[in-house]
Protein backbone atom coordinates (compact mmCIF):
# COMPACT_ATOMS: atom_id res chain seq x y z
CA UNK A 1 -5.62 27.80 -5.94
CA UNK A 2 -4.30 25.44 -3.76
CA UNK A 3 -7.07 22.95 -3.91
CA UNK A 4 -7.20 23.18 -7.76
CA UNK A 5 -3.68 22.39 -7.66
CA UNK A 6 -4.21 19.50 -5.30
CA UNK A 7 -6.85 17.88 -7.77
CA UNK A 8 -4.77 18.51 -10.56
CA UNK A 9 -1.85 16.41 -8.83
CA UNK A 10 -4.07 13.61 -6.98
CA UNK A 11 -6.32 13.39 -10.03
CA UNK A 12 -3.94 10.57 -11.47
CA UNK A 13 -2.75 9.36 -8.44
CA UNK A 14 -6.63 7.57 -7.94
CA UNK A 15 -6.95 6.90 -11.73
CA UNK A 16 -3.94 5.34 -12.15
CA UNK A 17 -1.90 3.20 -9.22
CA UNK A 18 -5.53 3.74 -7.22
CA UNK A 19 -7.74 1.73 -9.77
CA UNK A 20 -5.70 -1.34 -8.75
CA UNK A 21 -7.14 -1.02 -5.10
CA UNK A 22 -10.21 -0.74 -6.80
CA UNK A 23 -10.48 -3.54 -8.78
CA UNK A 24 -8.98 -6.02 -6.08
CA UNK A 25 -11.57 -4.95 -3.42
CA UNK A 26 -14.30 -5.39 -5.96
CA UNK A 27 -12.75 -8.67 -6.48
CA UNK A 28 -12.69 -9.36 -2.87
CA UNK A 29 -16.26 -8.02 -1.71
CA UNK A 30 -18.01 -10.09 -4.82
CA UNK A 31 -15.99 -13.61 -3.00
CA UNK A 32 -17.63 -12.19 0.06
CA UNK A 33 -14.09 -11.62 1.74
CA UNK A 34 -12.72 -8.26 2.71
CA UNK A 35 -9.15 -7.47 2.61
CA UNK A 36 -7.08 -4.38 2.97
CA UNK A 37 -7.31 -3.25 -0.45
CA UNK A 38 -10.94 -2.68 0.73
CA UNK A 39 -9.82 -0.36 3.07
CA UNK A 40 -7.22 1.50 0.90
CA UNK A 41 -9.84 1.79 -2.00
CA UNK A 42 -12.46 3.13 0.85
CA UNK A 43 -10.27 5.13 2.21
CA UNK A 44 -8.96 7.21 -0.45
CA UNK A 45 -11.86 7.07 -2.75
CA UNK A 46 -14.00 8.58 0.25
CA UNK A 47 -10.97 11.81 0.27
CA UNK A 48 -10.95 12.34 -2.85
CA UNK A 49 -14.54 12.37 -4.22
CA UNK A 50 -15.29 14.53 -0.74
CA UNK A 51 -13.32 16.88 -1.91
CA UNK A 52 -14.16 16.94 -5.06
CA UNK A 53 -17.64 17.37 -3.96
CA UNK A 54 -16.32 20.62 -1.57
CA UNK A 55 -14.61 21.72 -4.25
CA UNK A 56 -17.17 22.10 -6.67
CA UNK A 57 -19.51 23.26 -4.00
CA UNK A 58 -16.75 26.45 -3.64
CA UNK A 59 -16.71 26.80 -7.00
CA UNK A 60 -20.67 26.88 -7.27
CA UNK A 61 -20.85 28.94 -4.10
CA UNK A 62 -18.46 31.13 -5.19
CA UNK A 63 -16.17 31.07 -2.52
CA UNK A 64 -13.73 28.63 -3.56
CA UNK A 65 -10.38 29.82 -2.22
CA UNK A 66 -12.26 28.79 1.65
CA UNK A 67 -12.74 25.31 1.08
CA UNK A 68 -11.40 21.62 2.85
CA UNK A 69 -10.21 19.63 0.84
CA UNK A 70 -8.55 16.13 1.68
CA UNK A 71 -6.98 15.20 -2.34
CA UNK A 72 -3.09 14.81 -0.60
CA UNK A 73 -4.78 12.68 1.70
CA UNK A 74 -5.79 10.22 -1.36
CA UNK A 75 -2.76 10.55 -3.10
CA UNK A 76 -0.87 10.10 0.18
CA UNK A 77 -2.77 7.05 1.22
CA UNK A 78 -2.14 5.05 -2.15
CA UNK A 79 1.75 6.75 -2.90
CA UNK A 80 2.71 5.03 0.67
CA UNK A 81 0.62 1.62 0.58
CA UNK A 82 2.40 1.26 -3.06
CA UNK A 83 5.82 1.90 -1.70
CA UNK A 84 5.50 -0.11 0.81
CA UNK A 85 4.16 -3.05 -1.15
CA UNK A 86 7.38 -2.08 -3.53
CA UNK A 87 9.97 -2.35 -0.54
CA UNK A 88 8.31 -5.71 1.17
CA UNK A 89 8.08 -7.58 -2.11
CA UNK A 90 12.22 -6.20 -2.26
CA UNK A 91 13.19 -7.45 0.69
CA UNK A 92 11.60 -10.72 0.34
CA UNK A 93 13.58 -11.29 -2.96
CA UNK A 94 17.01 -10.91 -1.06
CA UNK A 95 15.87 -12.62 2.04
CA UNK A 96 15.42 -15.61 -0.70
CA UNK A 97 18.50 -15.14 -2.15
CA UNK A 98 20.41 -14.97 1.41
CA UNK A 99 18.52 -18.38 2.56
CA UNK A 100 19.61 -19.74 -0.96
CA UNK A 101 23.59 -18.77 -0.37
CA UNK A 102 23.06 -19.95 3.23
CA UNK A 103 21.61 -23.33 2.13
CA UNK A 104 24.71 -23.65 -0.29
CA UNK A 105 27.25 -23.26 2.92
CA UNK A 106 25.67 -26.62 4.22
CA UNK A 107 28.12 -29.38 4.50
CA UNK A 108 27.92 -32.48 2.37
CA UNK A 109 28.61 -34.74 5.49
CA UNK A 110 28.97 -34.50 9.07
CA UNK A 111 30.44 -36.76 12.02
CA UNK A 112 28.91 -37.21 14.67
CA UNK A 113 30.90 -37.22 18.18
CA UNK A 114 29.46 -38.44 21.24
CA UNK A 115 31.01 -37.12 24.47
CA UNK A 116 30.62 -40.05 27.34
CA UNK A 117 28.05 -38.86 30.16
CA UNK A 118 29.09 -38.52 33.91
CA UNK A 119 27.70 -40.55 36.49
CA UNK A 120 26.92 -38.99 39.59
């Protein structure tokens, strides 16, 4: 049951946030440039249609409670890319906003003093 399970939940996962990854690598292999959504769509598309292919290979078999199965590893894969895109793109808005508050501390003038030099 517990690969069932796993397609059930992982199932969306690929179709939904996934197709993104999909789209821009297809985007990037047809400008003959590879990027890391190439990767991410390899990478989980490869897990999850292998074990959809072991799955339904147990199921045809007949022994489908024995099989290996790599859906979390799809679902995984995309869930953490995503979140991490989420929390980059987060902290670059409040780095901007710091640098904007920092650039408003800047004085309007400044005076320059010149300390004499020692001779030797």
């Amino acid at each position: 049951w517990e690969a069932i399970i796993l397609f059930v939940l992982a199932t969306p996962v690929q179709f939904g946030p996934g197709q993104r990854f999909v789209r821009s690598a297809y985007m990037s292999i047809r400008h003959g440039a590879a990027s890391m959504d190439v990767l991410i769509a390899l990478g989980s598309s490869v897990a999850y249609f292998y074990s959809l292919f072991s799955l339904l290979m147990a199921v045809v078999c007949g022994d489908w409670w024995d099989c290996t199965v790599f859906f979390d590893t799809s679902a995984m894969l995309i869930t953490v890319v995503l979140l991490g895109r989420m929390m980059e793109h987060s902290s670059k808005g409040r780095t901007s906003e710091a640098l904007t508050k920092l650039m408003t501390l800047q004085p309007k003038m400044a005076e320059v003093v010149e300390i004499p030099r020692r001779e030797r």
